[in-house]
PDB file of N, CA and C in Angstrom:
ATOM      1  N   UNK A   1      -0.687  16.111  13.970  1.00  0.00           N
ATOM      2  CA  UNK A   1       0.345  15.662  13.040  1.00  0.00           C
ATOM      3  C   UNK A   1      -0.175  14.513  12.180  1.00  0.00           C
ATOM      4  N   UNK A   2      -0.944  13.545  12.714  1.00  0.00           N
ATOM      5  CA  UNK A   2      -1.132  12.479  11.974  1.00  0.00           C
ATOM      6  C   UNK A   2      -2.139  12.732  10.897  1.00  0.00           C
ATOM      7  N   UNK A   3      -2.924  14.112  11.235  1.00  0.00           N
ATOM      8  CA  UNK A   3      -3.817  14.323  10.161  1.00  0.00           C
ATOM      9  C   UNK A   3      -3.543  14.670   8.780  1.00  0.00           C
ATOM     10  N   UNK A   4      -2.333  15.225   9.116  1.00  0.00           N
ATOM     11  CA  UNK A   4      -1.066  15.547   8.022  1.00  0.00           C
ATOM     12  C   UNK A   4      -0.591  14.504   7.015  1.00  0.00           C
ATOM     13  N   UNK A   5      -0.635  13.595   7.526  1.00  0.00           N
ATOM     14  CA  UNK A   5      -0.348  11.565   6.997  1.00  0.00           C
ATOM     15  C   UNK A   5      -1.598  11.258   5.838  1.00  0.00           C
ATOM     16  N   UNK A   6      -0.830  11.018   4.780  1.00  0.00           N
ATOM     17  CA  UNK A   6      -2.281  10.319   4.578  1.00  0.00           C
ATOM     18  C   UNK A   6      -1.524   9.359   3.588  1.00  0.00           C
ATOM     19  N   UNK A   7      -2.886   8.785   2.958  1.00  0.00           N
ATOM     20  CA  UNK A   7      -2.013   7.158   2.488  1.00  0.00           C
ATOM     21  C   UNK A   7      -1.179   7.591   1.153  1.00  0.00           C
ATOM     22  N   UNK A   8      -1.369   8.522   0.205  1.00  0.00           N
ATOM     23  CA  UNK A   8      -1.034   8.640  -0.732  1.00  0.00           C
ATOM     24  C   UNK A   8       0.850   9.254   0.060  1.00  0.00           C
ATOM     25  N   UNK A   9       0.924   9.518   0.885  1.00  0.00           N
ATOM     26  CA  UNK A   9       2.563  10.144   1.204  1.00  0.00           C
ATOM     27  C   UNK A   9       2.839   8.669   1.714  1.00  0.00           C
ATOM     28  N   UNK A  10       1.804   7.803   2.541  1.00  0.00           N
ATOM     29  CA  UNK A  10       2.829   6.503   3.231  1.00  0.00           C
ATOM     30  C   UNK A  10       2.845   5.581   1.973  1.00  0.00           C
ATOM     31  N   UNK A  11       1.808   5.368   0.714  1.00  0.00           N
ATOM     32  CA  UNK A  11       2.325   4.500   0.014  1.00  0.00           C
ATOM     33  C   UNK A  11       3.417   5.505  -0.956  1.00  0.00           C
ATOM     34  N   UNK A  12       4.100   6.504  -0.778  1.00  0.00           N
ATOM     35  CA  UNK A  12       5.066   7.127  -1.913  1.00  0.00           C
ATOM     36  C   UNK A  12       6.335   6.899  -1.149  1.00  0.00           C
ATOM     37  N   UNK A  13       6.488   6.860   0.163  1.00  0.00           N
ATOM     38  CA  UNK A  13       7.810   5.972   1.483  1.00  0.00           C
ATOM     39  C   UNK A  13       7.679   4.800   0.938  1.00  0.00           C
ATOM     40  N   UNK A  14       7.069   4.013   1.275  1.00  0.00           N
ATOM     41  CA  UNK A  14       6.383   2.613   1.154  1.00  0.00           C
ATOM     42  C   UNK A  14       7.482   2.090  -0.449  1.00  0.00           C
ATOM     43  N   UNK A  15       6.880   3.158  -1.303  1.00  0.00           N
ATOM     44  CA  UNK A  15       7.386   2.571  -2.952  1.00  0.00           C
ATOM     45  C   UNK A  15       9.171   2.973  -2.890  1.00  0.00           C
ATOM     46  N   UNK A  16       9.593   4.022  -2.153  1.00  0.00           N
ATOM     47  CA  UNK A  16      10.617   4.125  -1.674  1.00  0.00           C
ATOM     48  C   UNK A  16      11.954   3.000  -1.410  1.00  0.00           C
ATOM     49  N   UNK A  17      10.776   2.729  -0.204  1.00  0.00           N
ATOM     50  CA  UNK A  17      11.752   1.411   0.078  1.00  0.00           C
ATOM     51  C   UNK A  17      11.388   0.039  -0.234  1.00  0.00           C
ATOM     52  N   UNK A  18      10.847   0.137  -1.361  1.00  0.00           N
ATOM     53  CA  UNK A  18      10.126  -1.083  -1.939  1.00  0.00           C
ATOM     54  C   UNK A  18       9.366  -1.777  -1.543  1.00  0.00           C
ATOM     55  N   UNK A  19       8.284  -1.315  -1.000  1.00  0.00           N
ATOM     56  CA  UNK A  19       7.476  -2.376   0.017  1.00  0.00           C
ATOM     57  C   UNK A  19       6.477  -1.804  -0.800  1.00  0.00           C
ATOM     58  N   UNK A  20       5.302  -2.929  -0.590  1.00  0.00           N
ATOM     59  CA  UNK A  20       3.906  -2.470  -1.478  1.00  0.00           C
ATOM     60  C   UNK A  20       2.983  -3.554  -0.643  1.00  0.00           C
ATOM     61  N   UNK A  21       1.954  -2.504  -0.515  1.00  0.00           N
ATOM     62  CA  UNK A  21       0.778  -2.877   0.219  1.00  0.00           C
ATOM     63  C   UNK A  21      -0.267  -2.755  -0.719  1.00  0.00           C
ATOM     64  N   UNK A  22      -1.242  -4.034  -0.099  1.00  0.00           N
ATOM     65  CA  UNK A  22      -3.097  -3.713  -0.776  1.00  0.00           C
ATOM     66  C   UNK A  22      -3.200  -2.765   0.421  1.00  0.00           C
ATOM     67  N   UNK A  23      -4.740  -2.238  -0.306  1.00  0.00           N
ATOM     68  CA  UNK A  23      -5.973  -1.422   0.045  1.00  0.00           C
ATOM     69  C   UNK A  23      -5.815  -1.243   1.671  1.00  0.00           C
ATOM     70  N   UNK A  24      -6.400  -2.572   2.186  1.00  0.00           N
ATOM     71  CA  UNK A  24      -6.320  -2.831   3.525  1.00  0.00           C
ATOM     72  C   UNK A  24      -5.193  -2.050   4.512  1.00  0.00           C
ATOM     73  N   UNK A  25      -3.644  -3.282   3.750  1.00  0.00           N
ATOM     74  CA  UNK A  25      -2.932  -2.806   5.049  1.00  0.00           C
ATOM     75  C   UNK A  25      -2.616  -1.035   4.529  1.00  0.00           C
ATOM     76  N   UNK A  26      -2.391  -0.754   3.517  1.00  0.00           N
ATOM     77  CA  UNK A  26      -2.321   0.823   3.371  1.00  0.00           C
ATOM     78  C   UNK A  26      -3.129   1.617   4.217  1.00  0.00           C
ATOM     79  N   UNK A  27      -4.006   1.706   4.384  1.00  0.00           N
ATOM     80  CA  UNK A  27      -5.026   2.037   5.271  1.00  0.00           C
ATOM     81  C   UNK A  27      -4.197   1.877   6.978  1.00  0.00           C
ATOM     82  N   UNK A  28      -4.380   0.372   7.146  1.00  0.00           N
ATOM     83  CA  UNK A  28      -3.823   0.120   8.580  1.00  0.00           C
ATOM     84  C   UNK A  28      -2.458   0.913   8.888  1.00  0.00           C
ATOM     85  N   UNK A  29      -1.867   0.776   7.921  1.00  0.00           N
ATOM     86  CA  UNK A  29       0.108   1.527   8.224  1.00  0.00           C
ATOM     87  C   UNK A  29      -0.374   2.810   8.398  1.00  0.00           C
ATOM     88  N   UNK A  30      -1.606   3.451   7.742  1.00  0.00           N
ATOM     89  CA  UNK A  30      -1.000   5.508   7.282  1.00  0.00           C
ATOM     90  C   UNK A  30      -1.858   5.688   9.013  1.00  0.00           C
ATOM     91  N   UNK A  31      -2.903   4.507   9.384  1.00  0.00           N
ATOM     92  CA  UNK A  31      -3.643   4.901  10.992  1.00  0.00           C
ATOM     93  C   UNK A  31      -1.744   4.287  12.052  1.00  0.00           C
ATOM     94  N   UNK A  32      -1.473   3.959  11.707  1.00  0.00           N
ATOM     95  CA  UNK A  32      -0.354   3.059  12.849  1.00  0.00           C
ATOM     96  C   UNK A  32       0.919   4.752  12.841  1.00  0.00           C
ATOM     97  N   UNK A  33       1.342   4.555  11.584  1.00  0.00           N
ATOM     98  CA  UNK A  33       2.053   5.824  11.775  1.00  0.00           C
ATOM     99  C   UNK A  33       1.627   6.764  12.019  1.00  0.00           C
ATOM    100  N   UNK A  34       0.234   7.378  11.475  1.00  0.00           N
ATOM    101  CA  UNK A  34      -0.104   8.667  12.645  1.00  0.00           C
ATOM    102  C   UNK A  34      -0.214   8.730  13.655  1.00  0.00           C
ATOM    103  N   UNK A  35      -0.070   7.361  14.400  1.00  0.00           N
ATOM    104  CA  UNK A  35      -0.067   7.447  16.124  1.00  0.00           C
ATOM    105  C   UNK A  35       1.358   7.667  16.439  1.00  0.00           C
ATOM    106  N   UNK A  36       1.698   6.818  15.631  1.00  0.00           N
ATOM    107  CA  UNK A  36       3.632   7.228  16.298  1.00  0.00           C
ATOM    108  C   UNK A  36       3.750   8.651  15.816  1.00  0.00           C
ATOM    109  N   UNK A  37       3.595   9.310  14.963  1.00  0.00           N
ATOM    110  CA  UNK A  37       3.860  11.003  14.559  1.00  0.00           C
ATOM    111  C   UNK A  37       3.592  11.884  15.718  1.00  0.00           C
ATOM    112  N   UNK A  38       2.179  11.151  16.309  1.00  0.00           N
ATOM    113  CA  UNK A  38       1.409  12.075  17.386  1.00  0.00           C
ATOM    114  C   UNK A  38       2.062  11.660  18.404  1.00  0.00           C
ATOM    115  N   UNK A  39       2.730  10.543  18.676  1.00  0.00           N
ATOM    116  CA  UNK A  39       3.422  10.263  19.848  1.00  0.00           C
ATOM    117  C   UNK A  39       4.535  11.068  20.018  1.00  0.00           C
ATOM    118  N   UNK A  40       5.482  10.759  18.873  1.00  0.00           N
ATOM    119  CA  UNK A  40       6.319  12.571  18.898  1.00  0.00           C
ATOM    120  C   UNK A  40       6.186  13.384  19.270  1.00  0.00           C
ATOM    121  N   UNK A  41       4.833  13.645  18.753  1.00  0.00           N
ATOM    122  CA  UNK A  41       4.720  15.549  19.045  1.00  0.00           C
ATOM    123  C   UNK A  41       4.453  15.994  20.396  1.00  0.00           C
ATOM    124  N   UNK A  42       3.670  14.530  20.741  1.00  0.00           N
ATOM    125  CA  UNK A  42       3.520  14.285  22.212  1.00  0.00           C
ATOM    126  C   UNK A  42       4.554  14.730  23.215  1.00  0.00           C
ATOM    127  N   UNK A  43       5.551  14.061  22.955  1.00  0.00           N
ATOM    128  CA  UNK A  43       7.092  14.144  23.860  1.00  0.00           C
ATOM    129  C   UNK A  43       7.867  15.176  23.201  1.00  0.00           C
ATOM    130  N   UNK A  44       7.740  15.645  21.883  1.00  0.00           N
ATOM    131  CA  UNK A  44       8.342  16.999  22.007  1.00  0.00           C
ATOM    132  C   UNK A  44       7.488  18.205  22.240  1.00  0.00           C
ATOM    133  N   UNK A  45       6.721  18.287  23.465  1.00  0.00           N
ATOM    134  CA  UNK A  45       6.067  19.315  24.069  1.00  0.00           C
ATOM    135  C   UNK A  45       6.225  19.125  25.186  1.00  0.00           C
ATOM    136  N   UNK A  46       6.931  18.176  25.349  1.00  0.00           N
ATOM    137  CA  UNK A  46       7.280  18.161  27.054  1.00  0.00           C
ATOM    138  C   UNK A  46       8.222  19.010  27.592  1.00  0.00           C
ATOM    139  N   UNK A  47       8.403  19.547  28.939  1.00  0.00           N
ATOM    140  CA  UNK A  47       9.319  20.396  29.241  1.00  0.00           C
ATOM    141  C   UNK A  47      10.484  19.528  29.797  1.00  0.00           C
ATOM    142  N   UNK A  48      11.801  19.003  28.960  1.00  0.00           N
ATOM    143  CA  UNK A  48      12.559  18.171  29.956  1.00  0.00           C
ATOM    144  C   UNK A  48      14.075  18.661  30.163  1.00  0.00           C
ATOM    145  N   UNK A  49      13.894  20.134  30.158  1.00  0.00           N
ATOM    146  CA  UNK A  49      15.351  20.636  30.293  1.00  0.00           C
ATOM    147  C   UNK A  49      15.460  20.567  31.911  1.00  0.00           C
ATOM    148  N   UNK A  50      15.390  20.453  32.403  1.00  0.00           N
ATOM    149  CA  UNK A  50      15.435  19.831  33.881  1.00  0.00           C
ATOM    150  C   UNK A  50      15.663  18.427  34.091  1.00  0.00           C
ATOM    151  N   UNK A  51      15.600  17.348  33.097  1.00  0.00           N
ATOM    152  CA  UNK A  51      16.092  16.252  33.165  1.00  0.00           C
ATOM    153  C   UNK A  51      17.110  16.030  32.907  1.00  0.00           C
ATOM    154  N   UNK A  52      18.075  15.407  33.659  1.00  0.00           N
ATOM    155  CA  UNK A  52      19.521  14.654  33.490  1.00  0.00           C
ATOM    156  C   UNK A  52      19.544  13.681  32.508  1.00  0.00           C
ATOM    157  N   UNK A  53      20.353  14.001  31.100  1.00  0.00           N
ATOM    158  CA  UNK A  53      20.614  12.749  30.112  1.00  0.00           C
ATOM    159  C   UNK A  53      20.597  11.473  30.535  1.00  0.00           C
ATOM    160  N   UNK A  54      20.139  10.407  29.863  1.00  0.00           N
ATOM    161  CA  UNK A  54      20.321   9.046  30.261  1.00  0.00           C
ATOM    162  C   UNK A  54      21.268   8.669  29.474  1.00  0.00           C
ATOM    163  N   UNK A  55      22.858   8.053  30.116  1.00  0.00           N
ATOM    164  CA  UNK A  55      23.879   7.894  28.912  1.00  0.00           C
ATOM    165  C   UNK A  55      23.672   6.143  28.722  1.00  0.00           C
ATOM    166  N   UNK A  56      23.174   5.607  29.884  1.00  0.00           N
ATOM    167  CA  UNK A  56      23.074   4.132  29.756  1.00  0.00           C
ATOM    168  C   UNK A  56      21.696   4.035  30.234  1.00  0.00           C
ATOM    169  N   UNK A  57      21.105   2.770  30.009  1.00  0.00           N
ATOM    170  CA  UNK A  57      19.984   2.524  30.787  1.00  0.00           C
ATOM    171  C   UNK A  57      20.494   1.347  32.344  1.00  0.00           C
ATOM    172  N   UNK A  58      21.233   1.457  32.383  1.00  0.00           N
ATOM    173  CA  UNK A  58      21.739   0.477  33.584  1.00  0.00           C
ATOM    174  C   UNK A  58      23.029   1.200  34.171  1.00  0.00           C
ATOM    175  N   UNK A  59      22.971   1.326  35.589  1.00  0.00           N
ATOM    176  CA  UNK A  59      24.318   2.375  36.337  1.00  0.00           C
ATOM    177  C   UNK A  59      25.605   1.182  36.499  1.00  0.00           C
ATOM    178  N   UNK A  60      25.399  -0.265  35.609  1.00  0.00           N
ATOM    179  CA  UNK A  60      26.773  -0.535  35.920  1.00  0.00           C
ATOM    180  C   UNK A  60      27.637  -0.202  35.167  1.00  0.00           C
ATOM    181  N   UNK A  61      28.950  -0.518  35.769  1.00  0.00           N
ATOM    182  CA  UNK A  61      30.198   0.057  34.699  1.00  0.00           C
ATOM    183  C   UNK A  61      30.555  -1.156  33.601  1.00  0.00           C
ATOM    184  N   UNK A  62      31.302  -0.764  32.668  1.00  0.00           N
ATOM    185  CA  UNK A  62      31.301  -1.750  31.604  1.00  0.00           C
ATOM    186  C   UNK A  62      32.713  -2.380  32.279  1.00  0.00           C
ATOM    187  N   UNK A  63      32.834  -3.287  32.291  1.00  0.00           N
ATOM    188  CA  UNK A  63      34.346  -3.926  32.970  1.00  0.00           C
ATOM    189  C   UNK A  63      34.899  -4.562  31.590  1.00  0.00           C
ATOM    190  N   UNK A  64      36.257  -3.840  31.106  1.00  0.00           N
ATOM    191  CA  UNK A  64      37.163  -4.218  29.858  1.00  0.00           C
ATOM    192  C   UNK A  64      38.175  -4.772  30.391  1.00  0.00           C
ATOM    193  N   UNK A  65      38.572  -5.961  29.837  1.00  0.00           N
ATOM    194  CA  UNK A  65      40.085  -6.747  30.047  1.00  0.00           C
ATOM    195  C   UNK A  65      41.329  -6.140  28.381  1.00  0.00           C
ATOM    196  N   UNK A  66      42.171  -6.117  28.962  1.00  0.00           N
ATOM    197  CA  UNK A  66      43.693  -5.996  28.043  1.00  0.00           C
ATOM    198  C   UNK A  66      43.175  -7.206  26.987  1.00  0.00           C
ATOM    199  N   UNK A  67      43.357  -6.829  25.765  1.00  0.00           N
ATOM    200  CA  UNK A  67      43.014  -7.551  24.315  1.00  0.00           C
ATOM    201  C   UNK A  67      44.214  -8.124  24.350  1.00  0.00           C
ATOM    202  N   UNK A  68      44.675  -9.069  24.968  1.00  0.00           N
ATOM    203  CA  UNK A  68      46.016 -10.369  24.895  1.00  0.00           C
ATOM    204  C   UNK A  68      45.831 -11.534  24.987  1.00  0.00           C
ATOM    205  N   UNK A  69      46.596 -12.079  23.861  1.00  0.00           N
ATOM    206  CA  UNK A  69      46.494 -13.662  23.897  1.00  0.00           C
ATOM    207  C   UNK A  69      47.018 -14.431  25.181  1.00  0.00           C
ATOM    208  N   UNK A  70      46.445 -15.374  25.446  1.00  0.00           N
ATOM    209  CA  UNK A  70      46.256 -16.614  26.909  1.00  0.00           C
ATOM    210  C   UNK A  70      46.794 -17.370  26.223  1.00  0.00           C
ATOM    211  N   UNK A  71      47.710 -18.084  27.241  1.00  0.00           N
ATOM    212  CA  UNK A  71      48.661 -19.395  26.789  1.00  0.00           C
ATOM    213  C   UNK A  71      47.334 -20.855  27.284  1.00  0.00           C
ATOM    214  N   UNK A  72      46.999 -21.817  26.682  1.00  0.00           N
ATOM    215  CA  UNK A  72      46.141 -22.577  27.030  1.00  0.00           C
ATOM    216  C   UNK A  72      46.698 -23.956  26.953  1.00  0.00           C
ATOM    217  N   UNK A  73      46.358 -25.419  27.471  1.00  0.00           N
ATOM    218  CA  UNK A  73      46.870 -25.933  27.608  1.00  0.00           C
ATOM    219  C   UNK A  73      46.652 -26.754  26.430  1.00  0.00           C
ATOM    220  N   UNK A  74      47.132 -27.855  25.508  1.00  0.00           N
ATOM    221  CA  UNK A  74      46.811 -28.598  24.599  1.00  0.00           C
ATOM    222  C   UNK A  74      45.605 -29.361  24.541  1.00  0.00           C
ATOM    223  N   UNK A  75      44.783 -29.350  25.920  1.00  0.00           N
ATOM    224  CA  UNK A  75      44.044 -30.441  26.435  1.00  0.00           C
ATOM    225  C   UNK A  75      42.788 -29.807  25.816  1.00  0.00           C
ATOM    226  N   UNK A  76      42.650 -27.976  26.391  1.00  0.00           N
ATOM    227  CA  UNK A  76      41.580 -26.889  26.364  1.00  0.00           C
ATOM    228  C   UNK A  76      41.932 -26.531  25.029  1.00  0.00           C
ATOM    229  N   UNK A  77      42.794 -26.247  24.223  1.00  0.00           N
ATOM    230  CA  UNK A  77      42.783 -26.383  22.818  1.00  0.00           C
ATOM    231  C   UNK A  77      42.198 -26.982  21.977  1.00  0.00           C
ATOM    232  N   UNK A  78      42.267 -28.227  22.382  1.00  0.00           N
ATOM    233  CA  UNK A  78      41.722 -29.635  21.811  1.00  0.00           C
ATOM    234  C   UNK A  78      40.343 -29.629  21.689  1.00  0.00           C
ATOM    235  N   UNK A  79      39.842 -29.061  23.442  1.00  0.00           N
ATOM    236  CA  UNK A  79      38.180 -29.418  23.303  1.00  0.00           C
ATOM    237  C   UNK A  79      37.860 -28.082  22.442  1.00  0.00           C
ATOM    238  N   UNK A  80      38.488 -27.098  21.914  1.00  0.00           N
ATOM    239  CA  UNK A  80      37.280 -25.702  21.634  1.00  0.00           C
ATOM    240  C   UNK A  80      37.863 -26.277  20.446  1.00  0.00           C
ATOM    241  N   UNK A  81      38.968 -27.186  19.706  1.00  0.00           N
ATOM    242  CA  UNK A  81      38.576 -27.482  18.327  1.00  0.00           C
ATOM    243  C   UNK A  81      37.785 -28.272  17.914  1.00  0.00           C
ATOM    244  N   UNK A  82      37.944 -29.308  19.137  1.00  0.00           N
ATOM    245  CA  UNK A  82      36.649 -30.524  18.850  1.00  0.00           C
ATOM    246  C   UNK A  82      35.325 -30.049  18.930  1.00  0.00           C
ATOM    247  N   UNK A  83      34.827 -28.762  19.416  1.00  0.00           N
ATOM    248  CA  UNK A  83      33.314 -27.967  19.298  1.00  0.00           C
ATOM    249  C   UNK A  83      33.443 -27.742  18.043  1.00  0.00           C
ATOM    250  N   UNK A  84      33.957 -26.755  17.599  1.00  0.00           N
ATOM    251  CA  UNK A  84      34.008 -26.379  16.353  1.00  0.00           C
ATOM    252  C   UNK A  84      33.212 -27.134  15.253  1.00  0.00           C
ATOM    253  N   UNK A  85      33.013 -26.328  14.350  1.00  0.00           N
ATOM    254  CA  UNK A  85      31.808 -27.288  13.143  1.00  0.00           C
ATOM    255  C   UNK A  85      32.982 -27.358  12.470  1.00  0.00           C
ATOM    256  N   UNK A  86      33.849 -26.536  11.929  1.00  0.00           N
ATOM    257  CA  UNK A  86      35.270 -27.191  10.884  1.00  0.00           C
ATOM    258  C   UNK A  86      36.376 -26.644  11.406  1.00  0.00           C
ATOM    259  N   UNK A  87      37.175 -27.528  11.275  1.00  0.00           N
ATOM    260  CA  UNK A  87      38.789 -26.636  11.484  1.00  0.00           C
ATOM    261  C   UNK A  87      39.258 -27.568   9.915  1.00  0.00           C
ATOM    262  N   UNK A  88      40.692 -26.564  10.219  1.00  0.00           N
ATOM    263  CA  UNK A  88      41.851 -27.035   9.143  1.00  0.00           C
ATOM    264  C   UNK A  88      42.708 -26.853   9.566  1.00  0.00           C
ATOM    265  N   UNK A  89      43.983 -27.875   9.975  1.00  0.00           N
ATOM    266  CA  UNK A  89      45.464 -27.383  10.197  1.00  0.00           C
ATOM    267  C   UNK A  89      45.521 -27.079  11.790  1.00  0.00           C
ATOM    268  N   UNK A  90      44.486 -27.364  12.713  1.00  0.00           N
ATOM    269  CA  UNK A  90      44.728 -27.049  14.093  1.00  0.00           C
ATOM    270  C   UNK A  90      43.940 -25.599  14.333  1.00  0.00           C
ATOM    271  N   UNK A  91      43.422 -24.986  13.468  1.00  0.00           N
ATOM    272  CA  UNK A  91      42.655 -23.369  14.083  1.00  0.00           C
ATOM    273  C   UNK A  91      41.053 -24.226  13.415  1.00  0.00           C
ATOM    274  N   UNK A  92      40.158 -22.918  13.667  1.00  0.00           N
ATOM    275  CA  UNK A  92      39.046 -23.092  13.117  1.00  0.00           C
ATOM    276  C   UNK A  92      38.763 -23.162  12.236  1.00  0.00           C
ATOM    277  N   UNK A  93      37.777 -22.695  10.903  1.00  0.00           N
ATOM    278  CA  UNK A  93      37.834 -22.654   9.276  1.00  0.00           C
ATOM    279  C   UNK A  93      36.321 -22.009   9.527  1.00  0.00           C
ATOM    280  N   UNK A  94      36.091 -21.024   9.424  1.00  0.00           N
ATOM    281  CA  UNK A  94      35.171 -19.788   8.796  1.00  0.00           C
ATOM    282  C   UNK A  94      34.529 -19.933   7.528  1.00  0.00           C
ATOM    283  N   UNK A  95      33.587 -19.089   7.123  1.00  0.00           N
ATOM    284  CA  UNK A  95      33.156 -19.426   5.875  1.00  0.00           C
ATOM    285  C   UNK A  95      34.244 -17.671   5.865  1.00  0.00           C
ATOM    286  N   UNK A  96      34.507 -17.274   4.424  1.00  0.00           N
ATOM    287  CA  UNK A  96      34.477 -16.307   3.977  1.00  0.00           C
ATOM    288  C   UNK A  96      33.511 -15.295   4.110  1.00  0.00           C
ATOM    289  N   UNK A  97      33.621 -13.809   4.222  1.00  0.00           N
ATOM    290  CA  UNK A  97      32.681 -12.761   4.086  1.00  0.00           C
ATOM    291  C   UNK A  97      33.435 -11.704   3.536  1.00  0.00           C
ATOM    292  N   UNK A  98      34.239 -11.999   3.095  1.00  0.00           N
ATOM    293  CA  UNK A  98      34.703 -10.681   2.052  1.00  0.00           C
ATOM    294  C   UNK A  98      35.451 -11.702   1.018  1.00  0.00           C
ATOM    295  N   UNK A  99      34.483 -10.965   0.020  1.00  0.00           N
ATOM    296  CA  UNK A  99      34.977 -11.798  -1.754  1.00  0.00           C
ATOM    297  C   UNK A  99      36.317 -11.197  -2.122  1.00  0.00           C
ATOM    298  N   UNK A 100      37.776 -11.198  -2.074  1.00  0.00           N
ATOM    299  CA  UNK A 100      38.052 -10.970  -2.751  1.00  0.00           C
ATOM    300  C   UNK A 100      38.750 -11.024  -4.246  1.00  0.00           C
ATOM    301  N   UNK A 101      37.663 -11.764  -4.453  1.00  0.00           N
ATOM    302  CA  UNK A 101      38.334 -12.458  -6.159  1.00  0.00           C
ATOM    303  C   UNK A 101      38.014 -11.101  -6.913  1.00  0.00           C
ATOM    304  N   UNK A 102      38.649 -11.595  -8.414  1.00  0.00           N
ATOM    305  CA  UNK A 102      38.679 -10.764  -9.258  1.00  0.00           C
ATOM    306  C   UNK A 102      36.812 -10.980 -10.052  1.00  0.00           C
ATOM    307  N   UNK A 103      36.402 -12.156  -9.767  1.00  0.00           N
ATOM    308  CA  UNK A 103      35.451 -12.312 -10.512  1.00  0.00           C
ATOM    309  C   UNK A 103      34.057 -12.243  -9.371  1.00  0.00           C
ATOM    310  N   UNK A 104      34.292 -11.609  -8.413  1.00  0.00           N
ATOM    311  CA  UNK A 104      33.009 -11.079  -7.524  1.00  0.00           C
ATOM    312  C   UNK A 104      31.929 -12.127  -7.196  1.00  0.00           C
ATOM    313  N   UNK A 105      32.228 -13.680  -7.399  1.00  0.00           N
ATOM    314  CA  UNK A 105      31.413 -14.311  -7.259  1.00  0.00           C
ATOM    315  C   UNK A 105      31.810 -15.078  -5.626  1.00  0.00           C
TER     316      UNK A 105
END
């Protein structure tokens, strides 16, 4: 597979996603990705219909609590506002991440 690779297809990806390489690393990327190509082809010649899916990599269970607000005391209020980098008005103060002005700035 990797013989298939050559630099003129990895620098035409490359210009793709806007990345541009000298001489050198062009060279180094089109040898790096033909190993991962061949590593593919590698593992898709394996026989693994006899293997059991992996749905997690760890057999514990995920433990979820009920999404409800906790009554807290004024004291524990106090200290997670006094962490805080800003509040306003008694809650926290966020920067914004959705613009929605009319003028997109």
């Amino acid at each position: 597979m990797a013989n298939q690779l050559d630099e003129q297809a990895v620098e035409h990806v490359a210009s793709l996603a806007k990345l541009e390489f000298d001489k050198k690393e062009l060279s180094t990327i089109t040898g790096q990705l033909g190993n991962i190509m061949d590593m593919f082809s590698e593992l898709q010649s394996k026989d693994v219909k006899d293997v059991e899916p992996m749905i997690s990599p760890s057999d514990m269970d995920t433990v979820l609590r009920d999404d409800k607000a906790e009554h807290i005391s004024k004291d524990e209020r106090q200290a997670i506002l006094d962490n805080a980098p800003d509040t306003e008005n008694g809650l926290i103060k966020v920067p914004a991440i959705i613009d929605e002005s009319e003028d997109g700035e």
